[in-house]
N, C-alpha and C. Protein backbone atom coordinates (compact mmCIF):
# COMPACT_ATOMS: atom_id res chain seq x y z
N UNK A 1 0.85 -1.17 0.00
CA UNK A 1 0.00 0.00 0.00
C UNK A 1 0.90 1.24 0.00
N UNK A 2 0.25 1.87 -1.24
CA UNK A 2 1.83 3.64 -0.77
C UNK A 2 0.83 4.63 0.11
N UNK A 3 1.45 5.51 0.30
CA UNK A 3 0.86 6.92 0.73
C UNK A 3 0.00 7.33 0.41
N UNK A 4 -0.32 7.27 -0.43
CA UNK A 4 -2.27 8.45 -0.82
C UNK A 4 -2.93 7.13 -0.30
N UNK A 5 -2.74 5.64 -0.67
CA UNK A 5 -3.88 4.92 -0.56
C UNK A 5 -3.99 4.83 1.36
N UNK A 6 -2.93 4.74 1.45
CA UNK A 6 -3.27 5.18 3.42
C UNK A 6 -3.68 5.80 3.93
N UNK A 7 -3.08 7.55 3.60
CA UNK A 7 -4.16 8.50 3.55
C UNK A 7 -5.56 8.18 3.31
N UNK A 8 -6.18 8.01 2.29
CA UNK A 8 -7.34 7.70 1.91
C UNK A 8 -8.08 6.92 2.71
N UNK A 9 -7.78 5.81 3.18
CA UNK A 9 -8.19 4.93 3.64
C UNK A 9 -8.42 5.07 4.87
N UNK A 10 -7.40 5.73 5.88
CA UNK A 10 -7.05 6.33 7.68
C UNK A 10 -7.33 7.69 8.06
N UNK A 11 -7.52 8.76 6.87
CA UNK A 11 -8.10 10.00 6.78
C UNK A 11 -9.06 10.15 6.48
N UNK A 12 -9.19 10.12 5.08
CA UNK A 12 -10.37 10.87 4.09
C UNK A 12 -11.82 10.12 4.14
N UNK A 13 -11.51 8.90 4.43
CA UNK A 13 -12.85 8.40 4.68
C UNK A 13 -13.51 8.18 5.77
N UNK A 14 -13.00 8.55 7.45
CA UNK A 14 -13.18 8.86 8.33
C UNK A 14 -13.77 10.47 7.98
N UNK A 15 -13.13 10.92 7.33
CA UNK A 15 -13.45 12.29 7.50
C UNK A 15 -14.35 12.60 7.02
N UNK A 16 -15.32 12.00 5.98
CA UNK A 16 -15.85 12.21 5.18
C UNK A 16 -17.07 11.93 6.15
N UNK A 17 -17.13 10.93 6.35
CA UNK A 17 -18.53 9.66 7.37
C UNK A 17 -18.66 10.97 8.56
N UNK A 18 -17.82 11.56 8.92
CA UNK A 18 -17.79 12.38 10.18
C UNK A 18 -18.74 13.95 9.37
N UNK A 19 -17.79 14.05 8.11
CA UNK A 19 -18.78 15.42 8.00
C UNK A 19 -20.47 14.75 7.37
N UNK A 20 -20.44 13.66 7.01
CA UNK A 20 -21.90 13.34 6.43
C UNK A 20 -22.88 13.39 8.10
N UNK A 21 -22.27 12.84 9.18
CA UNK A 21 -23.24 12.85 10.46
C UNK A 21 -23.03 13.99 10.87
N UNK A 22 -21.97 14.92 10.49
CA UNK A 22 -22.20 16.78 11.04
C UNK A 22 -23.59 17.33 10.45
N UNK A 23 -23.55 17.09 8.97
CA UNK A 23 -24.39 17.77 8.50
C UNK A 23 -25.77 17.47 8.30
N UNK A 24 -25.73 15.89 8.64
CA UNK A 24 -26.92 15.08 9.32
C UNK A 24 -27.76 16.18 10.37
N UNK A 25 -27.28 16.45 11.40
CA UNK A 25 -27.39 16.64 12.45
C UNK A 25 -27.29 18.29 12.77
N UNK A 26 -26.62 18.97 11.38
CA UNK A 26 -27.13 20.46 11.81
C UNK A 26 -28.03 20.66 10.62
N UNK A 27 -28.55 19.80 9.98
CA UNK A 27 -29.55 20.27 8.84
C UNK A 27 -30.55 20.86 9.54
N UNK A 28 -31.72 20.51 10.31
CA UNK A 28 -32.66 21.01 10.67
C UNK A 28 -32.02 22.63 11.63
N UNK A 29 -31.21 23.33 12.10
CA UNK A 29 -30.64 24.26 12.13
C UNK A 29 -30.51 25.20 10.99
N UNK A 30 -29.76 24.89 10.01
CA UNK A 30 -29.47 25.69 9.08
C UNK A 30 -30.98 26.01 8.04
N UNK A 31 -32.00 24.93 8.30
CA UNK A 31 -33.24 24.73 7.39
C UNK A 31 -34.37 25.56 7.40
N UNK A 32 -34.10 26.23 8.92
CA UNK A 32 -35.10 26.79 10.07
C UNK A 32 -35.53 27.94 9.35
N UNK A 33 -36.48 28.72 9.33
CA UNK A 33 -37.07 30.16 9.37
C UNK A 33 -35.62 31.27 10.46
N UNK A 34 -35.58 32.61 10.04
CA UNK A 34 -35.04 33.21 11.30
C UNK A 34 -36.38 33.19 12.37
N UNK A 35 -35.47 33.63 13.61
CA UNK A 35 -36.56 33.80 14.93
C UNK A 35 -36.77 34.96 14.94
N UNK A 36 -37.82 35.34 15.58
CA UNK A 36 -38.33 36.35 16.61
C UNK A 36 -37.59 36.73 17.35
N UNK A 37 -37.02 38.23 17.57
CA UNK A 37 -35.93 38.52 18.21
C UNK A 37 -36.85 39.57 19.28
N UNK A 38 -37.01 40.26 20.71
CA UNK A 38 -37.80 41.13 20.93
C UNK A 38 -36.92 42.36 20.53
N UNK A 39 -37.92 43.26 20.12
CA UNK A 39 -37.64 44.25 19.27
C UNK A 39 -37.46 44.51 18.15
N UNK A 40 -37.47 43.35 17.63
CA UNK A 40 -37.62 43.44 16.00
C UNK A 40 -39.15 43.86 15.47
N UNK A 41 -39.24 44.29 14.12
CA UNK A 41 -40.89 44.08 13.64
C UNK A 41 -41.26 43.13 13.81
N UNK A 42 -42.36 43.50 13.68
CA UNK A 42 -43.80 42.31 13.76
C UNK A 42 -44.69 42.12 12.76
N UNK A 43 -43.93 41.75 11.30
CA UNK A 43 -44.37 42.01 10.15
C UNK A 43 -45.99 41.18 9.88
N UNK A 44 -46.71 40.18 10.99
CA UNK A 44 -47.44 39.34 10.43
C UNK A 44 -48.96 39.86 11.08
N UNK A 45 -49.85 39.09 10.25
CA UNK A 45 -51.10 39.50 10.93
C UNK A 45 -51.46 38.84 12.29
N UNK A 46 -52.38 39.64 13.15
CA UNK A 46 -52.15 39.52 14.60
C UNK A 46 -53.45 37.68 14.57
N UNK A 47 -52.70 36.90 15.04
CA UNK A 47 -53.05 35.51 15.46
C UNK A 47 -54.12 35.17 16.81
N UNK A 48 -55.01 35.16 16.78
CA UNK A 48 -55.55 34.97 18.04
C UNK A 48 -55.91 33.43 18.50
N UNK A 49 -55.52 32.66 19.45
CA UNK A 49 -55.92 31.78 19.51
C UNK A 49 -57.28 31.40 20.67
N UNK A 50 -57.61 30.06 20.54
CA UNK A 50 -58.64 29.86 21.39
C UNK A 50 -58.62 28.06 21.41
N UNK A 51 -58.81 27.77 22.31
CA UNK A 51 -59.34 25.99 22.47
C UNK A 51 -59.72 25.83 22.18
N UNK A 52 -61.18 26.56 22.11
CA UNK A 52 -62.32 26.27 21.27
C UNK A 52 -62.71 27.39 20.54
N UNK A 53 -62.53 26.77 19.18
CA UNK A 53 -62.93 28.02 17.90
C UNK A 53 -64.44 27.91 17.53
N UNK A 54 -64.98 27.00 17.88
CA UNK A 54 -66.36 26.70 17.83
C UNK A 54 -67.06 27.60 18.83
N UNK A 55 -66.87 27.69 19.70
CA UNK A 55 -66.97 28.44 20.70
C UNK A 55 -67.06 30.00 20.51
N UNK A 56 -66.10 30.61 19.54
CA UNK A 56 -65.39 31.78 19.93
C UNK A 56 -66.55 32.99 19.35
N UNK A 57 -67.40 33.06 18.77
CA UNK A 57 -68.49 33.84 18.39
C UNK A 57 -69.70 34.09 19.38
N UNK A 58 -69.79 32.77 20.45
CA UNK A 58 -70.46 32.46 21.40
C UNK A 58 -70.63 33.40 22.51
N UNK A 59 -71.76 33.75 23.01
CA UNK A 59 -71.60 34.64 23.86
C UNK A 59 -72.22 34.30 25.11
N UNK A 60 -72.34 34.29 26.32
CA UNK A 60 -72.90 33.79 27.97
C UNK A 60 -73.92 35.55 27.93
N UNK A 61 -75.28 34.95 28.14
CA UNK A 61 -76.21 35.87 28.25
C UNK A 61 -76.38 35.88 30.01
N UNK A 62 -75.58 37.09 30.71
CA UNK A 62 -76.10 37.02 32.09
C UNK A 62 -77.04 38.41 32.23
N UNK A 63 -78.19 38.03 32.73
CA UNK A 63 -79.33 38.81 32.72
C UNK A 63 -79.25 39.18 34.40
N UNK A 64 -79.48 40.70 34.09
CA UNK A 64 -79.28 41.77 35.20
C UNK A 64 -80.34 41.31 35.95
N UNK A 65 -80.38 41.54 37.64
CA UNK A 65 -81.82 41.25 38.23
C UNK A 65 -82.91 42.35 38.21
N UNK A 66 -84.13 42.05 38.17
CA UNK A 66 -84.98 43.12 38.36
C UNK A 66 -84.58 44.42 39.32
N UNK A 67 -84.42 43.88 40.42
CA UNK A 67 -84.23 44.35 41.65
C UNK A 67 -83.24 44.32 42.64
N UNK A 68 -83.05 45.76 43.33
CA UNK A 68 -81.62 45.10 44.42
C UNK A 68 -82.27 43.87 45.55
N UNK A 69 -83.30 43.86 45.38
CA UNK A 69 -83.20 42.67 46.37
C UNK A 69 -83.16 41.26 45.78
N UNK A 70 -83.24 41.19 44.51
CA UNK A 70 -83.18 40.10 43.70
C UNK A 70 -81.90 39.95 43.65
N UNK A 71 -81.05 40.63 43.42
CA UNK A 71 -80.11 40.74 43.66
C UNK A 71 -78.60 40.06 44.79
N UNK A 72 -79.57 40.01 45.86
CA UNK A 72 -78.81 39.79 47.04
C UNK A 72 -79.12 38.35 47.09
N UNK A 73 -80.14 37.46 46.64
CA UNK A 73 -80.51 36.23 46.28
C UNK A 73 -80.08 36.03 45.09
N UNK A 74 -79.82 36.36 44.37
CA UNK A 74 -79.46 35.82 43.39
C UNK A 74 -78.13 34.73 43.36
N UNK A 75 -78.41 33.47 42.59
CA UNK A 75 -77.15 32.70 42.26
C UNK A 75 -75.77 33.47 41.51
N UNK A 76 -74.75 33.45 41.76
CA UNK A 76 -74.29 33.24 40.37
C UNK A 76 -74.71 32.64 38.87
N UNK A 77 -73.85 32.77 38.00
CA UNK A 77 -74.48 31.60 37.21
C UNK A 77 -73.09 31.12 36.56
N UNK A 78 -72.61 29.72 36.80
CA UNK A 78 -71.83 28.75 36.55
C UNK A 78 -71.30 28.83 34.76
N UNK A 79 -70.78 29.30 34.00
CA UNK A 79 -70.49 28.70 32.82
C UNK A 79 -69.02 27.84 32.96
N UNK A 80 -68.21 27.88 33.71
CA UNK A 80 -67.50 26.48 33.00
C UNK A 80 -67.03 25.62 34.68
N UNK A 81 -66.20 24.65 34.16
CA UNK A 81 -66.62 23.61 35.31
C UNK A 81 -64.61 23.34 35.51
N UNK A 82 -64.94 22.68 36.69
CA UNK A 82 -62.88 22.47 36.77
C UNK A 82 -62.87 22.89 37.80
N UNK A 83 -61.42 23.25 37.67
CA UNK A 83 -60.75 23.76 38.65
C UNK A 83 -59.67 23.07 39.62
N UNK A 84 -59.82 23.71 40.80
CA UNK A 84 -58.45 23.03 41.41
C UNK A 84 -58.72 21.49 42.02
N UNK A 85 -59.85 21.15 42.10
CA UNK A 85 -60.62 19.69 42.78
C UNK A 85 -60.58 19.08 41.31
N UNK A 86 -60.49 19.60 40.19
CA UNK A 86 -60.54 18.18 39.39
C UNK A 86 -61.53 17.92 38.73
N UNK A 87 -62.88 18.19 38.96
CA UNK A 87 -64.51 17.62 38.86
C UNK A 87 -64.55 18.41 37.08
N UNK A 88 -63.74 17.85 36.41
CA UNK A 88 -64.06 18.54 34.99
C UNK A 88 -65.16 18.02 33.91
């Protein structure tokens, strides 16, 4: 065996297998969108989200009482359920 084929063989193809799993492995890096930096613009339209989009037009009708004394009896009225006990 001379010199280049040793080289070749103890270098270059180690080296090679090494940059194919570098670039394996920073592809999704280099592939990315830039980020959001704070203070940069905010070139996009404003996103609103919700859990429930079905929902989101929906409105809870709470009806005022006649009276202050209706008032002081009056329930609440419950729209959603949970909380720190769990009972969802």
């Amino acid at each position: 065996m001379n010199v280049v084929e040793t080289l070749l063989v103890f270098a270059l193809i180690p080296l090679a297998i090494y940059g194919v799993i570098a670039l394996l492995t920073l592809w999704p890096k280099f592939a990315r969108t830039p980020r959001y930096r704070p203070g940069q613009d905010w070139d996009y339209e404003p996103v609103w989200w919700t859990a429930n989009p079905a929902g989101v037009g929906a409105r809870v009708n709470h009806s005022a009482p006649a009276s202050t004394a209706d008032a002081a009896t009056a329930q609440p009225v419950r729209t959603a359920r949970g909380g720190a006990r769990g009972s969802w």
